[in-house]
Protein backbone atom coordinates (compact mmCIF):
# COMPACT_ATOMS: atom_id res chain seq x y z
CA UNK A 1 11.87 -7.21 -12.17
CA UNK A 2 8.75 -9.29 -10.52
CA UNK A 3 6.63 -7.20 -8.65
CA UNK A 4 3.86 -7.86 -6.12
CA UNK A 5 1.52 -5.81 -5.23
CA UNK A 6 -0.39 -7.40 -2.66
CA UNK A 7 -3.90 -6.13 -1.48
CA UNK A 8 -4.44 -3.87 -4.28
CA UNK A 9 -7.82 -4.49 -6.64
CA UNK A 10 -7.41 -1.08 -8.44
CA UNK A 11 -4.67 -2.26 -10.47
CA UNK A 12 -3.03 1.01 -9.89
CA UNK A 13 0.68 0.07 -8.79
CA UNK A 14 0.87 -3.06 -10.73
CA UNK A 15 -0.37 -1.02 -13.90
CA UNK A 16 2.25 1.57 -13.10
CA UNK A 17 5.45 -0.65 -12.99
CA UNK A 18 3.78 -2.86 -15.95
CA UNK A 19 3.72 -0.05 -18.21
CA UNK A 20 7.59 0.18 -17.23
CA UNK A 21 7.99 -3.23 -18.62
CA UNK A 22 7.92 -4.56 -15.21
CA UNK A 23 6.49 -8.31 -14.60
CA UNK A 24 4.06 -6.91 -12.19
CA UNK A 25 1.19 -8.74 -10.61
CA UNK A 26 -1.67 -7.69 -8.32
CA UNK A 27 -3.10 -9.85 -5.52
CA UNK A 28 -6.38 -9.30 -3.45
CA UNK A 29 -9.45 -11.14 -1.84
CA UNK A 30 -11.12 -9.50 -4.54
CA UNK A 31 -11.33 -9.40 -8.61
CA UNK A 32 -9.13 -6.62 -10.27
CA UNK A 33 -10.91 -3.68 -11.50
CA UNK A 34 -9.00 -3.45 -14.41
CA UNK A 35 -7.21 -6.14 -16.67
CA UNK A 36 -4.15 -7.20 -16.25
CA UNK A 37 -1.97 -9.76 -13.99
CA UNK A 38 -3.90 -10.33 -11.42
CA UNK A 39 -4.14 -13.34 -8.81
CA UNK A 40 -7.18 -13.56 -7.00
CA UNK A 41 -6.76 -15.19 -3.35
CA UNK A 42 -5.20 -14.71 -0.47
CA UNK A 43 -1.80 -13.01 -0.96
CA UNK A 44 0.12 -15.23 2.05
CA UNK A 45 0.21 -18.58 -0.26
CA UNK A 46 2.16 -16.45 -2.86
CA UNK A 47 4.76 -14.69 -0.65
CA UNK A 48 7.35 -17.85 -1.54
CA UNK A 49 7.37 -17.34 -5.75
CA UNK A 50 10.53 -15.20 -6.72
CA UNK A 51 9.70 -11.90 -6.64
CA UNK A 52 11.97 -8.91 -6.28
CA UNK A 53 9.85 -6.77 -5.06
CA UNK A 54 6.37 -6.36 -2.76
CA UNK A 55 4.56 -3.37 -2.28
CA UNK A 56 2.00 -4.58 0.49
CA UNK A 57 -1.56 -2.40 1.05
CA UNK A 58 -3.15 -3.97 3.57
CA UNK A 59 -6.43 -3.37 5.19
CA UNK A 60 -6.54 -0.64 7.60
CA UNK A 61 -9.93 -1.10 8.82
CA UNK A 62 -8.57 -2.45 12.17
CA UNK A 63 -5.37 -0.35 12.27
CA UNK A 64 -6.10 3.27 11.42
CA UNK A 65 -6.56 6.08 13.94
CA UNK A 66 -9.70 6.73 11.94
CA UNK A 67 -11.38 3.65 13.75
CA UNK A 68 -9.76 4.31 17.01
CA UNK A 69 -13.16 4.44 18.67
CA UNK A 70 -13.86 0.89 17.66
CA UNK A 71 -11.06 -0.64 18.69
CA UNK A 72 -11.76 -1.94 22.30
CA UNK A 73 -14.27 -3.88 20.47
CA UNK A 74 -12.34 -5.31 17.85
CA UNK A 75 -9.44 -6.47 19.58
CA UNK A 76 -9.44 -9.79 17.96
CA UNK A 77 -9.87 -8.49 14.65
CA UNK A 78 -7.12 -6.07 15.40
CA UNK A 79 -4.55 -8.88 16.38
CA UNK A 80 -5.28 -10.60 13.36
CA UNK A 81 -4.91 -7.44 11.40
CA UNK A 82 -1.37 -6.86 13.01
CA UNK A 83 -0.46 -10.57 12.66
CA UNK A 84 -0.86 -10.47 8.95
CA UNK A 85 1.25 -7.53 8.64
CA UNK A 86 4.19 -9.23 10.00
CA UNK A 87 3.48 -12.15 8.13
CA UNK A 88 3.80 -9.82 5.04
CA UNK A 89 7.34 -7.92 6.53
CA UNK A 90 8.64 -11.28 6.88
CA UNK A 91 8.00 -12.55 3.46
CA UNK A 92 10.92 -14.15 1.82
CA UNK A 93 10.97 -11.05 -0.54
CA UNK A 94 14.00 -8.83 -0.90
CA UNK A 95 12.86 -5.45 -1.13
CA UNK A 96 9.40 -4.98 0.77
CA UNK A 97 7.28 -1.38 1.32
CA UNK A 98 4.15 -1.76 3.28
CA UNK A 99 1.91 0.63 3.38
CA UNK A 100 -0.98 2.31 5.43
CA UNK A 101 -2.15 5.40 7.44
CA UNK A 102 -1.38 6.39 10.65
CA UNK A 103 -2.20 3.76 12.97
CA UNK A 104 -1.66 1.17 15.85
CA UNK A 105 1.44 -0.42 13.77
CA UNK A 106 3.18 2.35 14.82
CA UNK A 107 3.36 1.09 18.45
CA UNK A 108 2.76 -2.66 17.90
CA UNK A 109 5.67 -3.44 15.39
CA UNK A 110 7.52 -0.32 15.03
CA UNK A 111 7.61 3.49 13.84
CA UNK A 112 7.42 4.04 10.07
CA UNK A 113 10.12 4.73 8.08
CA UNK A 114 8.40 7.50 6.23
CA UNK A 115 5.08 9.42 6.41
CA UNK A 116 4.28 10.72 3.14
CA UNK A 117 1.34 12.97 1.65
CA UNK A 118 0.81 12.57 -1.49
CA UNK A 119 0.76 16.17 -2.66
CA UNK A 120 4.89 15.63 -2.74
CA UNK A 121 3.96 14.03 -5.92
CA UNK A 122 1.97 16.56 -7.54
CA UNK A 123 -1.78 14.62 -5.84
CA UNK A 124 -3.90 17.95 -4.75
CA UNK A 125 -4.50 15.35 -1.37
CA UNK A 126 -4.28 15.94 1.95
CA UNK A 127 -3.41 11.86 3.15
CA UNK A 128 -0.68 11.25 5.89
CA UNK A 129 0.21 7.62 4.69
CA UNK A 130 2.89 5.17 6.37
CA UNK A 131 5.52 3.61 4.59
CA UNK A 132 7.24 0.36 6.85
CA UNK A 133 10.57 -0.70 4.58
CA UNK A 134 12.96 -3.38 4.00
CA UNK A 135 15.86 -2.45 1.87
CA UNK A 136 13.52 -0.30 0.04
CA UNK A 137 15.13 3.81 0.26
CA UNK A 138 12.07 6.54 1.24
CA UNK A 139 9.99 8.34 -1.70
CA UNK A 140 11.74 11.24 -2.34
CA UNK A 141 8.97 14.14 -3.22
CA UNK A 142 8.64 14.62 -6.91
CA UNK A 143 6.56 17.40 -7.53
CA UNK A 144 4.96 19.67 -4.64
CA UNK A 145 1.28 20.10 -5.46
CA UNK A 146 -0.45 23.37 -4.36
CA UNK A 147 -4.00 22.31 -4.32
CA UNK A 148 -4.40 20.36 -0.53
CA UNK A 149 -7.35 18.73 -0.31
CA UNK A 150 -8.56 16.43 2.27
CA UNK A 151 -11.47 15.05 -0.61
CA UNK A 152 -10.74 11.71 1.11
CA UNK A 153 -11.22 12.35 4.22
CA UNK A 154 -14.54 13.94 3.51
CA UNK A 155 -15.96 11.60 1.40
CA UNK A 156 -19.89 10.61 2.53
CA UNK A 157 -21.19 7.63 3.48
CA UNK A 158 -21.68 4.99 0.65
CA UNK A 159 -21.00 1.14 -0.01
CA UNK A 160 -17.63 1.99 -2.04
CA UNK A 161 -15.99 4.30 0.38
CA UNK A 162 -13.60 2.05 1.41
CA UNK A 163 -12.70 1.38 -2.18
CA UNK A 164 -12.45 4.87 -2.80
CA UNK A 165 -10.14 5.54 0.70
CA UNK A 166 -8.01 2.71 -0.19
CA UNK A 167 -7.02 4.03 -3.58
CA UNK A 168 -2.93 4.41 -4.62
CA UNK A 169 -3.49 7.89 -6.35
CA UNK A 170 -1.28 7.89 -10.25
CA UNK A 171 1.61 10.14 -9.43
CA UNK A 172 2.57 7.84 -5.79
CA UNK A 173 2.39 5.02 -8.12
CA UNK A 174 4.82 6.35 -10.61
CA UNK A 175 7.28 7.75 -8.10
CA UNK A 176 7.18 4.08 -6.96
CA UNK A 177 7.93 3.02 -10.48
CA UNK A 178 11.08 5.58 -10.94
CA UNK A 179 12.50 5.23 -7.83
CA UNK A 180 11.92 1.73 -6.66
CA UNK A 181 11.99 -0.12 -10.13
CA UNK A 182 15.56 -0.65 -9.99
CA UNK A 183 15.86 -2.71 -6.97
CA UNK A 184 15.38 -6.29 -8.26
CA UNK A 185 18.59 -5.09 -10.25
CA UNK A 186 20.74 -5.30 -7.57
């Protein structure tokens, strides 16, 4: 199956379904982290190659509650975020799953389709994240962790917390993997 993972530097997701024997690739603004298939640019001019499968991380910065105090000041910035995500739900891709935390796409394109946290899958995290589908079925919880953190939430200022924030933890990754790696069979 061919795999995009679009807005992800980490290499997280894409190194999850490639280690499945997936043809995974990662797209951002920014240079992978890690080797692997990787396209650096803007993710929109690749939405039209055959792939199966997108799993879409776009920037929250102008969409999560967390910078709800900003917003009446970023209202250009905000359409623009919103704008792209629709561009990205209307890709010419079968199976899509876009995600990102609670936010304003709730109310400008439409409720979720899931709210996860990622201690279903075994994460000691404490991270209400959005999942927006398109013939892709919910995560189904794996493995209820015990230890509920909210270490992201309280991470201090510094020049990588965004990075850090922004993060697809291991055991989401390889729920994706098992339960969404079968959809380009179809």
């Amino acid at each position: 199956m061919r795999v995009l993972v679009a807005c992800e530097f980490s290499g997280a997701v894409r190194d999850a379904f490639q280690v499945a024997g997936h043809d995974a690739y990662s797209c951002d603004l920014l240079p992978s982290e890690t080797p692997g298939n990787h396209i650096e640019g803007d993710v929109l001019q690749h939405l039209d190659e055959d792939w199966d499968l997108m799993i879409a991380h776009p920037p929250c910065t102008y969409l999560c509650v967390s910078g709800a105090r900003w917003f009446k000041d970023r209202l250009r910035e905000q359409d623009e975020a919103v704008q792209f995500v629709e561009e990205l739900l209307d890709a010419p891709i079968p199976h899509i799953a876009i995600e990102n935390p609670i936010g304003v796409l709730s109310s400008r394109i439409r409720k979720p389709d899931q709210i996860y946290q990622p201690w279903w899958f075994g994460e000691p995290e404490v991270k209400a994240t959005c999942l927006w589908l398109k013939d892709v079925p919910p995560l189904l919880a794996t493995e209820m962790g015990w230890g509920r953190e909210q270490r992201i939430h309280q991470l201090g200022p510094s020049s990588d917390r965004w990075k850090e924030r922004s993060r697809t933890l291991p055991k989401v990754a390889a729920a994706m993997v098992v339960q969404w790696g079968h959809l380009g069979a179809d």
